[in-house]
C-alpha atoms as a PDB file:
ATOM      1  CA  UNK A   1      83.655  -0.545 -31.208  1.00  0.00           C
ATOM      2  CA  UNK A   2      81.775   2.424 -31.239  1.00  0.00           C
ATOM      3  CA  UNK A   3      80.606   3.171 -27.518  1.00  0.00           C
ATOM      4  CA  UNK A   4      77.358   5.699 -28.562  1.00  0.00           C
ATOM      5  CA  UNK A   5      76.101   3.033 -30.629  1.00  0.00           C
ATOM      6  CA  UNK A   6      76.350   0.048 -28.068  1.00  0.00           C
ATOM      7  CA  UNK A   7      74.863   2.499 -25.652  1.00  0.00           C
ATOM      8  CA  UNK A   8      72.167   3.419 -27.413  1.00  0.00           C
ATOM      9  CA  UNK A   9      71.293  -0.194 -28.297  1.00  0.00           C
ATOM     10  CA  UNK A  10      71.532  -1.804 -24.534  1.00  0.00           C
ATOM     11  CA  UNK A  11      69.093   1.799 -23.779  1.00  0.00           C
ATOM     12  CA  UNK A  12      66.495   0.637 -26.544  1.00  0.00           C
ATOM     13  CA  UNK A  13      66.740  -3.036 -25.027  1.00  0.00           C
ATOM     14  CA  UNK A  14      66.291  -1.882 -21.698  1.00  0.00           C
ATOM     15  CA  UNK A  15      63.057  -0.143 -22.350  1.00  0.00           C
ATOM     16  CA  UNK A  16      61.513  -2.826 -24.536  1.00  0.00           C
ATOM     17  CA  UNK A  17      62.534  -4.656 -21.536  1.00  0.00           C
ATOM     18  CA  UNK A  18      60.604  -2.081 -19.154  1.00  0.00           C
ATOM     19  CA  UNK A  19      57.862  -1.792 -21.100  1.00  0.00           C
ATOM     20  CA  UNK A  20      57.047  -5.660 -21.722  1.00  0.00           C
ATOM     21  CA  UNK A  21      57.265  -5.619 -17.592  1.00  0.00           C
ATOM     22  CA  UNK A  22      54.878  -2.679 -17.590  1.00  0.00           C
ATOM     23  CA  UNK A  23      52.488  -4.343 -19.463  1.00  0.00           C
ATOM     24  CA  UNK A  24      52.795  -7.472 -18.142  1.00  0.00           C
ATOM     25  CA  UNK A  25      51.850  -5.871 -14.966  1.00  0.00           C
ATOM     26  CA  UNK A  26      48.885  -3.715 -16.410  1.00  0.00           C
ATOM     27  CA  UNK A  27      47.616  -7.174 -18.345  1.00  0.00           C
ATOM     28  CA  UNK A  28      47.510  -8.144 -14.801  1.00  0.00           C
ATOM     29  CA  UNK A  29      45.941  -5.644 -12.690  1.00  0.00           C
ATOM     30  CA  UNK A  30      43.182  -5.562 -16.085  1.00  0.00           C
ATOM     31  CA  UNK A  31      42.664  -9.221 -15.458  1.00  0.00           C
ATOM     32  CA  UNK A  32      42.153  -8.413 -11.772  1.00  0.00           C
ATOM     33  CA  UNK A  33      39.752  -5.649 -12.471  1.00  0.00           C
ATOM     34  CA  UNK A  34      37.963  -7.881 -15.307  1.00  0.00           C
ATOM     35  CA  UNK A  35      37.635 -10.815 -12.800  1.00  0.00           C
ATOM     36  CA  UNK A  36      36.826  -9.143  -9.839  1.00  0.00           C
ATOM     37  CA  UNK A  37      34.051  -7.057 -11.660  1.00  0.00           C
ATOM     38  CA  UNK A  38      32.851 -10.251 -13.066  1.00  0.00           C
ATOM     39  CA  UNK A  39      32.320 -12.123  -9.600  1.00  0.00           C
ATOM     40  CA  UNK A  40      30.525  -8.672  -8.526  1.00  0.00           C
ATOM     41  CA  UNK A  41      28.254  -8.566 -11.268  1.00  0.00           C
ATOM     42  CA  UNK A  42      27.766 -12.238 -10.552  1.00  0.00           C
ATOM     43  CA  UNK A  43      27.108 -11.627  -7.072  1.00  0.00           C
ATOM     44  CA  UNK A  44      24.857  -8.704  -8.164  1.00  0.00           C
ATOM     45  CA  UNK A  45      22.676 -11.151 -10.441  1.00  0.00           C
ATOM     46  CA  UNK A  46      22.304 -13.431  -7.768  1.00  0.00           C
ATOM     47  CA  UNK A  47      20.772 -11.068  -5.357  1.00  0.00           C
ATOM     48  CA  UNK A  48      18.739  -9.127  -7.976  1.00  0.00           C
ATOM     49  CA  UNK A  49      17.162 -13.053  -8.414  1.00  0.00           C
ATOM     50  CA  UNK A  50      17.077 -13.491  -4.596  1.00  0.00           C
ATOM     51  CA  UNK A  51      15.241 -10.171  -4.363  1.00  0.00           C
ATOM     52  CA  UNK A  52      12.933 -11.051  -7.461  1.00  0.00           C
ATOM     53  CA  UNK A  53      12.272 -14.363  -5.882  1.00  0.00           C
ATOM     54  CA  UNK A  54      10.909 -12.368  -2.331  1.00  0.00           C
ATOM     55  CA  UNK A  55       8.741 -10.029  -4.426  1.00  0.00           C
ATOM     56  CA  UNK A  56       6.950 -12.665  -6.607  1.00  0.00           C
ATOM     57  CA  UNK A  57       6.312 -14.792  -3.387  1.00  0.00           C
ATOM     58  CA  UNK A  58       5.270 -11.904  -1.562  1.00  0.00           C
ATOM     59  CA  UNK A  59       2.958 -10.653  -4.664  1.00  0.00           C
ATOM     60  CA  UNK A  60       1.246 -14.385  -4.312  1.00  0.00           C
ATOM     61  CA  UNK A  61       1.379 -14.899  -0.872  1.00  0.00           C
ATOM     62  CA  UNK A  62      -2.737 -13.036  -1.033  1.00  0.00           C
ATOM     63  CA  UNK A  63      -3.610 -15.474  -3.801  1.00  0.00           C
ATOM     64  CA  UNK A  64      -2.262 -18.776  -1.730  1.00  0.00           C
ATOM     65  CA  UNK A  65      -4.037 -17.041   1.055  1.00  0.00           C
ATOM     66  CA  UNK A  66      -7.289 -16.754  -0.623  1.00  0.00           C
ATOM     67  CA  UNK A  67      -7.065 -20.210  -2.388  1.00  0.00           C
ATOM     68  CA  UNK A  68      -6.426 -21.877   0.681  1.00  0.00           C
ATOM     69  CA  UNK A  69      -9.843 -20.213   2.123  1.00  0.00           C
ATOM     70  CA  UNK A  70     -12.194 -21.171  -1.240  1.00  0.00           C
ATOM     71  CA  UNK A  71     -12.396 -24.741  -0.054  1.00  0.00           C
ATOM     72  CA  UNK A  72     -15.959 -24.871  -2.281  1.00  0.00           C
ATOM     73  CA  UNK A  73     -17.123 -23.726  -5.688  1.00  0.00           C
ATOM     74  CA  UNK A  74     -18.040 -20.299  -6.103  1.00  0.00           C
ATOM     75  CA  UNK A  75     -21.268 -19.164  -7.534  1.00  0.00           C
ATOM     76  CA  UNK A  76     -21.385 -17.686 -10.621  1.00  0.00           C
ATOM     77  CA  UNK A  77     -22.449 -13.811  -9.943  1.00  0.00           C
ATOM     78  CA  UNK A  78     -25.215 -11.973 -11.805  1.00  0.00           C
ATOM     79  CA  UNK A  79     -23.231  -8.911 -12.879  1.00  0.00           C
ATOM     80  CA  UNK A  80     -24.016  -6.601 -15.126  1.00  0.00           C
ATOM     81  CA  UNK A  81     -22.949  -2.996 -14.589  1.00  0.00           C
ATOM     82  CA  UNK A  82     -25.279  -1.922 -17.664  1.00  0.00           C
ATOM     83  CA  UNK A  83     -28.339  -2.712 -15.408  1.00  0.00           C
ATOM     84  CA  UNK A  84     -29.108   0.275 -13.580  1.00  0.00           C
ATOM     85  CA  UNK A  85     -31.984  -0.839 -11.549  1.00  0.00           C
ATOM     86  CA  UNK A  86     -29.992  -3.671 -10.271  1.00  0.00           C
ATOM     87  CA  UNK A  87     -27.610  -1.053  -9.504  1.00  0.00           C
ATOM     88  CA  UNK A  88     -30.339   1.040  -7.583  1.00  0.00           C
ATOM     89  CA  UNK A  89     -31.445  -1.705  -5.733  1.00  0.00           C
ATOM     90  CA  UNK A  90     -28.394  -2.665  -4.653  1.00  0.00           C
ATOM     91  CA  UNK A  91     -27.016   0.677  -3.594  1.00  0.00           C
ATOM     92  CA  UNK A  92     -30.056   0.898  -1.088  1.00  0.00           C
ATOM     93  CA  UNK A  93     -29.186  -2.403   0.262  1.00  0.00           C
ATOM     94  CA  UNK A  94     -25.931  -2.000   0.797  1.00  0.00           C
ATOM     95  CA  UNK A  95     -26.835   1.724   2.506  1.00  0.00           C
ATOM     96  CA  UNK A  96     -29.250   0.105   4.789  1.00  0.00           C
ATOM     97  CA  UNK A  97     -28.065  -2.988   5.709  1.00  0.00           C
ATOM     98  CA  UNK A  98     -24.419  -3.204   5.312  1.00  0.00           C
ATOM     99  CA  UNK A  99     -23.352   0.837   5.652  1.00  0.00           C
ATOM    100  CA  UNK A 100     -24.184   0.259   9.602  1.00  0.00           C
ATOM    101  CA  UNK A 101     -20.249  -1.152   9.892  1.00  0.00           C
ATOM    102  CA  UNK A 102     -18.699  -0.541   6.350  1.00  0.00           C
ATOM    103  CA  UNK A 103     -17.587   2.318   4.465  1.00  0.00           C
ATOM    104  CA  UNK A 104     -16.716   3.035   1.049  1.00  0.00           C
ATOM    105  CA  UNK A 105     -14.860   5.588   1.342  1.00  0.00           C
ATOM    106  CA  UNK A 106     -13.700   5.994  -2.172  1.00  0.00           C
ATOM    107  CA  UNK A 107     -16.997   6.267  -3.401  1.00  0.00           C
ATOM    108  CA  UNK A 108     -18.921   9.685  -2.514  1.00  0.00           C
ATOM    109  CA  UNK A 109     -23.019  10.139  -2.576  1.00  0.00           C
ATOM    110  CA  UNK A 110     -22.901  12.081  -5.700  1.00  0.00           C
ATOM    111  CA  UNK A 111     -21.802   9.212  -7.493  1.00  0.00           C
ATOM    112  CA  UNK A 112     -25.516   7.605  -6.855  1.00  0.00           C
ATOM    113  CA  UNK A 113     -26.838  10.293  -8.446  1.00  0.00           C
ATOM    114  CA  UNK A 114     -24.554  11.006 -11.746  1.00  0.00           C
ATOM    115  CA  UNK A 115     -23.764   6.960 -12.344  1.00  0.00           C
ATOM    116  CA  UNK A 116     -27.038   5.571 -11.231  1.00  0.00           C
ATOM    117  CA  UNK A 117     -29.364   7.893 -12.654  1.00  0.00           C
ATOM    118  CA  UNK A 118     -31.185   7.962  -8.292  1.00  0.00           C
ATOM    119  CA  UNK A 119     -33.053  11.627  -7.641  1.00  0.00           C
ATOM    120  CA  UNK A 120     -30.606  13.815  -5.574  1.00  0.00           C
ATOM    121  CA  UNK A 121     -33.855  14.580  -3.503  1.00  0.00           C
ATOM    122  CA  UNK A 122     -34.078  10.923  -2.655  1.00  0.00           C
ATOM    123  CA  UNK A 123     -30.438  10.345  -2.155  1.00  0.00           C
ATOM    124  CA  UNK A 124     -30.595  13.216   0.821  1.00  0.00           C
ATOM    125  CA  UNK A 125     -33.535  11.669   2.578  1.00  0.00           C
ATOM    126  CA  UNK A 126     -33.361   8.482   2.037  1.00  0.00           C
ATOM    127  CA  UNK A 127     -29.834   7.249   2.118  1.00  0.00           C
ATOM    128  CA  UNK A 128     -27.979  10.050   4.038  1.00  0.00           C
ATOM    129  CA  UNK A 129     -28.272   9.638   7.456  1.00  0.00           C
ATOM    130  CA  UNK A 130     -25.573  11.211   9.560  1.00  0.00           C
ATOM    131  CA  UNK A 131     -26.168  14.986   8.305  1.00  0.00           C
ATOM    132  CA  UNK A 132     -23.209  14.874   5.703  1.00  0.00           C
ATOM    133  CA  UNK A 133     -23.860  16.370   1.854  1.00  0.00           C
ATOM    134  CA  UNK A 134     -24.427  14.984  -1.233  1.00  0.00           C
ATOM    135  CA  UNK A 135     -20.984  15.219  -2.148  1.00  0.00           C
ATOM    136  CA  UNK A 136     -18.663  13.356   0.986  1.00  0.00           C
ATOM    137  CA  UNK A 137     -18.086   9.999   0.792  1.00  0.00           C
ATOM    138  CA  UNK A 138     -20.128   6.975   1.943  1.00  0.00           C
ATOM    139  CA  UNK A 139     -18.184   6.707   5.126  1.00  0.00           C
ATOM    140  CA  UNK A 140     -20.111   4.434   8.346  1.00  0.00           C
ATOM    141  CA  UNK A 141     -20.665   6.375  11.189  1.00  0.00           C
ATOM    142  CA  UNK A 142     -19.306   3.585  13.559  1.00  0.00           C
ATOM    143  CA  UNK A 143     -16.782   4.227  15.628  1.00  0.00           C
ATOM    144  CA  UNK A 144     -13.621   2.197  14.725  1.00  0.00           C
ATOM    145  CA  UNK A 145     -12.810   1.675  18.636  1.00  0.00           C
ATOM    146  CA  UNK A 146     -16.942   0.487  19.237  1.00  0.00           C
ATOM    147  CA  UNK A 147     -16.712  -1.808  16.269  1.00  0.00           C
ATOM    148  CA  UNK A 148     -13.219  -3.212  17.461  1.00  0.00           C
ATOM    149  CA  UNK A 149     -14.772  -4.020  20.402  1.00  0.00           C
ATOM    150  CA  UNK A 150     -17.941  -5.887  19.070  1.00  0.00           C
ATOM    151  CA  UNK A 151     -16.558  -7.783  16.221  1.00  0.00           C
ATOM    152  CA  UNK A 152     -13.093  -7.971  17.383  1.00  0.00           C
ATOM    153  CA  UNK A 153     -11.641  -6.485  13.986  1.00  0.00           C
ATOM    154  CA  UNK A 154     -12.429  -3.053  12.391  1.00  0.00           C
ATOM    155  CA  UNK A 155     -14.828  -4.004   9.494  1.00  0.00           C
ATOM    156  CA  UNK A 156     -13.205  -3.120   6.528  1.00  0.00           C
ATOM    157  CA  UNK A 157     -14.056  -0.663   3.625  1.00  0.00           C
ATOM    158  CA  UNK A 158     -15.219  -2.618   0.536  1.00  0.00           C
ATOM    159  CA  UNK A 159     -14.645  -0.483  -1.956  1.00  0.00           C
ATOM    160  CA  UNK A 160     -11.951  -2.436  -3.512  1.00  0.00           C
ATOM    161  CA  UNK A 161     -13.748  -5.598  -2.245  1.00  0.00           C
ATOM    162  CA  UNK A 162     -14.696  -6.741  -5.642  1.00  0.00           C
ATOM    163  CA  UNK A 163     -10.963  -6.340  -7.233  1.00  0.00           C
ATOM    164  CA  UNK A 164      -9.524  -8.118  -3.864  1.00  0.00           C
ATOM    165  CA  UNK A 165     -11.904 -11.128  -3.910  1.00  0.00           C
ATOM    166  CA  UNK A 166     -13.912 -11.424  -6.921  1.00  0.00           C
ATOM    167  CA  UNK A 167     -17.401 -10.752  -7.563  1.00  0.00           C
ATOM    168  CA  UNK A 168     -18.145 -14.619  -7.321  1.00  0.00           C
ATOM    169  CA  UNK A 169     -16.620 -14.598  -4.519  1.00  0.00           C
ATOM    170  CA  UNK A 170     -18.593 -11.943  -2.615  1.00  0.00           C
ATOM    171  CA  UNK A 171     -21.581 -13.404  -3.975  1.00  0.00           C
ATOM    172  CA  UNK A 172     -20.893 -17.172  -2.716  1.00  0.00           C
ATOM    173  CA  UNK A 173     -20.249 -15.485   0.520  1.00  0.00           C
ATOM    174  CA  UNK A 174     -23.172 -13.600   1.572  1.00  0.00           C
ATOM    175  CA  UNK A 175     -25.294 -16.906   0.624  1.00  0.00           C
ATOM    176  CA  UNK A 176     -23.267 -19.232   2.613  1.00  0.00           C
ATOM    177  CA  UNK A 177     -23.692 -18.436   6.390  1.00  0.00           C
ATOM    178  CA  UNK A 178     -25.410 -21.147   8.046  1.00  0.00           C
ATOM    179  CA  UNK A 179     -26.559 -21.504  11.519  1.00  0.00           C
ATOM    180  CA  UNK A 180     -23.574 -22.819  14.076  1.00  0.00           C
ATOM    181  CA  UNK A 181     -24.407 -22.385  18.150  1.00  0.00           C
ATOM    182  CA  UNK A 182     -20.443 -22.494  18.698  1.00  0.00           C
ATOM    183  CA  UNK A 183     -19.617 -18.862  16.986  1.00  0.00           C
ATOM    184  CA  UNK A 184     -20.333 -15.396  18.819  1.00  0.00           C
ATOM    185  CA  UNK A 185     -22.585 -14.201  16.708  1.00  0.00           C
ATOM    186  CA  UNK A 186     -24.780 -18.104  16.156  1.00  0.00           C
ATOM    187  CA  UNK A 187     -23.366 -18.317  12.314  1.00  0.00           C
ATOM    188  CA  UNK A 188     -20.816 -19.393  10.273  1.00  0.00           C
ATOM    189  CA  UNK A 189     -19.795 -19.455   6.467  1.00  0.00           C
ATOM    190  CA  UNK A 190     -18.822 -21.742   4.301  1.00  0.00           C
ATOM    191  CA  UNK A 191     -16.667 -19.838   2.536  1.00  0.00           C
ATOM    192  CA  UNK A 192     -15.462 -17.858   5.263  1.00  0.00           C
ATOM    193  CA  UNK A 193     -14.869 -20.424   7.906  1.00  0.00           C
ATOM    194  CA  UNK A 194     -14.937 -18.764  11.608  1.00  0.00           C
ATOM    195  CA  UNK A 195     -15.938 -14.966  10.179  1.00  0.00           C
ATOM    196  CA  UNK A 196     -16.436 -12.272  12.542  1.00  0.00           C
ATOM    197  CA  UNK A 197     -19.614 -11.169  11.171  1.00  0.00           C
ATOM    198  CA  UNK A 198     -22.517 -11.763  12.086  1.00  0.00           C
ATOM    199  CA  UNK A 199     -24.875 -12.769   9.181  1.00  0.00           C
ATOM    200  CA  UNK A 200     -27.301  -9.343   8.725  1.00  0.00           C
ATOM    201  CA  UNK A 201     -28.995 -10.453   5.866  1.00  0.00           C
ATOM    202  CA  UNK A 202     -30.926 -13.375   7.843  1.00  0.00           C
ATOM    203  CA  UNK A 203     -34.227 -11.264   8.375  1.00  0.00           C
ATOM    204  CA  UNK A 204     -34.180 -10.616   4.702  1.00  0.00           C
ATOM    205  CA  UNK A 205     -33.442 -14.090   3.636  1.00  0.00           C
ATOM    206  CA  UNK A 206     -36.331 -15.643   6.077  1.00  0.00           C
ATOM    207  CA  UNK A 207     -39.022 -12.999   4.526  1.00  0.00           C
ATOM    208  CA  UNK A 208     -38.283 -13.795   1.410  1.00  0.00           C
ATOM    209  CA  UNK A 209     -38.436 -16.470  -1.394  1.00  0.00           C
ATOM    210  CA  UNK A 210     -34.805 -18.096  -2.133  1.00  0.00           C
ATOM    211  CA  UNK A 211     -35.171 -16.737  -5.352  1.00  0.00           C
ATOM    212  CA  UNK A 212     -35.875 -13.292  -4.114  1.00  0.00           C
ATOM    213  CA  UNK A 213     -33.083 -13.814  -1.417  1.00  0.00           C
ATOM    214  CA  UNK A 214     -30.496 -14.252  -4.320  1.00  0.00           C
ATOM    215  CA  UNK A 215     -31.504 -11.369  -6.170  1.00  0.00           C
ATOM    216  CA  UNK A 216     -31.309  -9.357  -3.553  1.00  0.00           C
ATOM    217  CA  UNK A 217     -27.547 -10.649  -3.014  1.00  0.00           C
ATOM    218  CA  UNK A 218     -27.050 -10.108  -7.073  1.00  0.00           C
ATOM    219  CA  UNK A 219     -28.403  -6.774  -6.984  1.00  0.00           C
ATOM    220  CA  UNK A 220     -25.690  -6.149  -3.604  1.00  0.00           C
ATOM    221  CA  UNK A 221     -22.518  -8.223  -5.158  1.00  0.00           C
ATOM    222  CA  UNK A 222     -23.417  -5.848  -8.445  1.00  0.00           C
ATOM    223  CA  UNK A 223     -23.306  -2.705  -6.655  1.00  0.00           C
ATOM    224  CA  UNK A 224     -20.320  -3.491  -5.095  1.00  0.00           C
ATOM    225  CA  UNK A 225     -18.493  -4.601  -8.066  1.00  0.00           C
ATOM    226  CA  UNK A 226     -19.624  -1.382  -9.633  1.00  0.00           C
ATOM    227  CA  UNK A 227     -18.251   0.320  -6.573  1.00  0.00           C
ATOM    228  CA  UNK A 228     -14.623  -1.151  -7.405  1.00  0.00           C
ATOM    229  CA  UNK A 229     -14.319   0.789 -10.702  1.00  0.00           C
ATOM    230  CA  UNK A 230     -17.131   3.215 -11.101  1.00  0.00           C
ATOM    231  CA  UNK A 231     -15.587   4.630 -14.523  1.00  0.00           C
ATOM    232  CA  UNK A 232     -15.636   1.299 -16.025  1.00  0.00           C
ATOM    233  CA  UNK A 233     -18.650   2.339 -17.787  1.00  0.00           C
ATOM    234  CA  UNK A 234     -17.914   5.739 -18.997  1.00  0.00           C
ATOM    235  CA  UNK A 235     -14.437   4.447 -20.271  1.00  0.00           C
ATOM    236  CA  UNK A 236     -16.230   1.917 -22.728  1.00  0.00           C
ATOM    237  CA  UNK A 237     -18.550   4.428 -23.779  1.00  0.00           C
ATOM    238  CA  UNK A 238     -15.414   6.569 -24.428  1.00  0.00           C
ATOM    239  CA  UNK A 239     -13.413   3.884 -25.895  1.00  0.00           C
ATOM    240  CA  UNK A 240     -16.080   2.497 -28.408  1.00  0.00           C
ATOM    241  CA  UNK A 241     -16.565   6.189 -30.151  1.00  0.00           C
ATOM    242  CA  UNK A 242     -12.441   6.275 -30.071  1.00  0.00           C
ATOM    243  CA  UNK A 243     -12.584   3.282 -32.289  1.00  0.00           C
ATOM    244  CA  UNK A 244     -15.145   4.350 -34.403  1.00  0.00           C
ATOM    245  CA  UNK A 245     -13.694   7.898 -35.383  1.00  0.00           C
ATOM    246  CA  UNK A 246     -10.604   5.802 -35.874  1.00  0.00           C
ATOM    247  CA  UNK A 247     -12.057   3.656 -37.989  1.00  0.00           C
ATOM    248  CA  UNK A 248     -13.038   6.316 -40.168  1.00  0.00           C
ATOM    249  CA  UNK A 249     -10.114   8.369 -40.174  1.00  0.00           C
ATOM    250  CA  UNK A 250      -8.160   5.854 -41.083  1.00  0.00           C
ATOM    251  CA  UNK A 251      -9.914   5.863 -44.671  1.00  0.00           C
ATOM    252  CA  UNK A 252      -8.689   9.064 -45.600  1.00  0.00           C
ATOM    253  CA  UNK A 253      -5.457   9.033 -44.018  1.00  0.00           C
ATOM    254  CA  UNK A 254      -4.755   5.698 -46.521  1.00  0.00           C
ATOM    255  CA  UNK A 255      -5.608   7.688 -49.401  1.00  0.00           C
ATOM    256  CA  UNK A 256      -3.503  10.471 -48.577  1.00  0.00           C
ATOM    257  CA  UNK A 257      -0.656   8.163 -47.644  1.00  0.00           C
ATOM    258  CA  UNK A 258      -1.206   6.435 -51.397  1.00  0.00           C
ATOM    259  CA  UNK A 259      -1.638   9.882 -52.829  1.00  0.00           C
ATOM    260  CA  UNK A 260       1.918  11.223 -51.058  1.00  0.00           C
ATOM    261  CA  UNK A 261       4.033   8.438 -52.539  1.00  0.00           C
ATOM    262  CA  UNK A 262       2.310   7.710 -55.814  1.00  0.00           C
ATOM    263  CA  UNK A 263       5.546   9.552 -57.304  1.00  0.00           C
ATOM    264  CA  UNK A 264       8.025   8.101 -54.972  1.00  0.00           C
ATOM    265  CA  UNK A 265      10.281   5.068 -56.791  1.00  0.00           C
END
């Protein structure tokens, strides 16, 4: 019997031997790694969804808020952003009757002038009245502590008003205070049940007709809407002469396209 060769055979055995071990061991500590990363990543998915499900409740927790308010039908607003008088009108409403507490402090005086096609000259003595320039922003003069005190709440700035609430919703709301003895200020709203402000378009509304009265609110819900997105306008404009020039290139760009692979098979 030759000894080298038995030797070398039982050697050969023993490390097919060791090696099926080895891998039997690495098939299981892959399998351990595969599994485990699989209930991680399943984990993982089920928070990403638990987080996703936060955010999109969170994102319509406003809306529910809002719907749960609008307890009647909104009016339909007159808005239209093309009609610069309206516009006027209601810019010098909004300056002399509702500027006294609000702000809109996105929106600066210039604005009036280059949008709304008002005389600079009558912008600076007619609708600035705390010495600032023709170029700050349409911020109230009220003190935030003063107007904490009388209304209980800092009015807010309504710039954004429109794009929180809605034109029709604005619009519904400064026509549906009504009187009501039991509130601070002797008014309520219907849309705005209990509301903290007092209704400061009543003088206007008992001088004139109802017709004029809604108007009036029109020409104010219009302003502010414009006030929300001020280059709304000017990227129409814009956008209507992009079309156009495309529209025209686009006729000699197809023949030159045609013209390039006429020869191509």
């Amino acid at each position: 019997m030759d000894i080298s060769k038995t030797y070398t055979r039982l050697r050969i055995a023993f490390q097919v031997v060791a090696s099926s071990f080895a891998c039997s061991h690495t098939f299981e500590y892959a399998a351990r790694a595969y599994f485990a990363s699989a209930y991680w990543k399943t984990i993982l998915r089920l928070v990403n969804s638990f987080k996703f499900m936060i955010v999109v409740m969170l994102s319509l927790l406003p809306t529910l808020t809002f719907a749960s308010a609008e307890s009647v039908e909104l009016l339909k607003a007159p808005v239209n952003l093309q009609d610069k008088v309206s516009l006027q009108r209601g810019a010098n409403l909004f300056i002399n009757q509702c500027m006294g507490c609000h702000s809109l402090e996105y929106i600066r005086y210039e604005r009036l002038v280059t949008d709304l096609g008002i005389p600079p000259e009558v912008v600076k003595e007619q609708m600035i009245f705390n010495g600032q320039d023709i170029g700050s922003k349409m911020i109230s003069s009220m003190d935030s502590e003063v107007a904490a005190k009388w209304f209980g709440i800092v009015p807010p700035d309504l710039t954004l008003e429109s794009k929180l609430r809605s034109p029709d919703w604005i619009y519904s709301y400064l026509l549906a205070f009504y009187p009501d003895a039991s509130r601070p200020f002797g008014v309520n709203n219907h849309v705005f049940p209990n509301v903290g402000m007092p209704h400061v378009l009543q003088d206007m509304q008992e001088k004139l007709e109802p017709e004029e009265f809604k108007q009036a609110v029109g020409d104010l819900t219009n302003f502010l809407t414009y006030s929300s997105d001020p280059t709304k306008l000017s990227r129409e404009r814009i956008g209507t002469f992009v079309l156009i020039f495309l529209a025209i290139l686009f006729v000699p760009v197809w023949f030159l396209n045609r013209e390039y692979w006429k020869d191509v098979k």
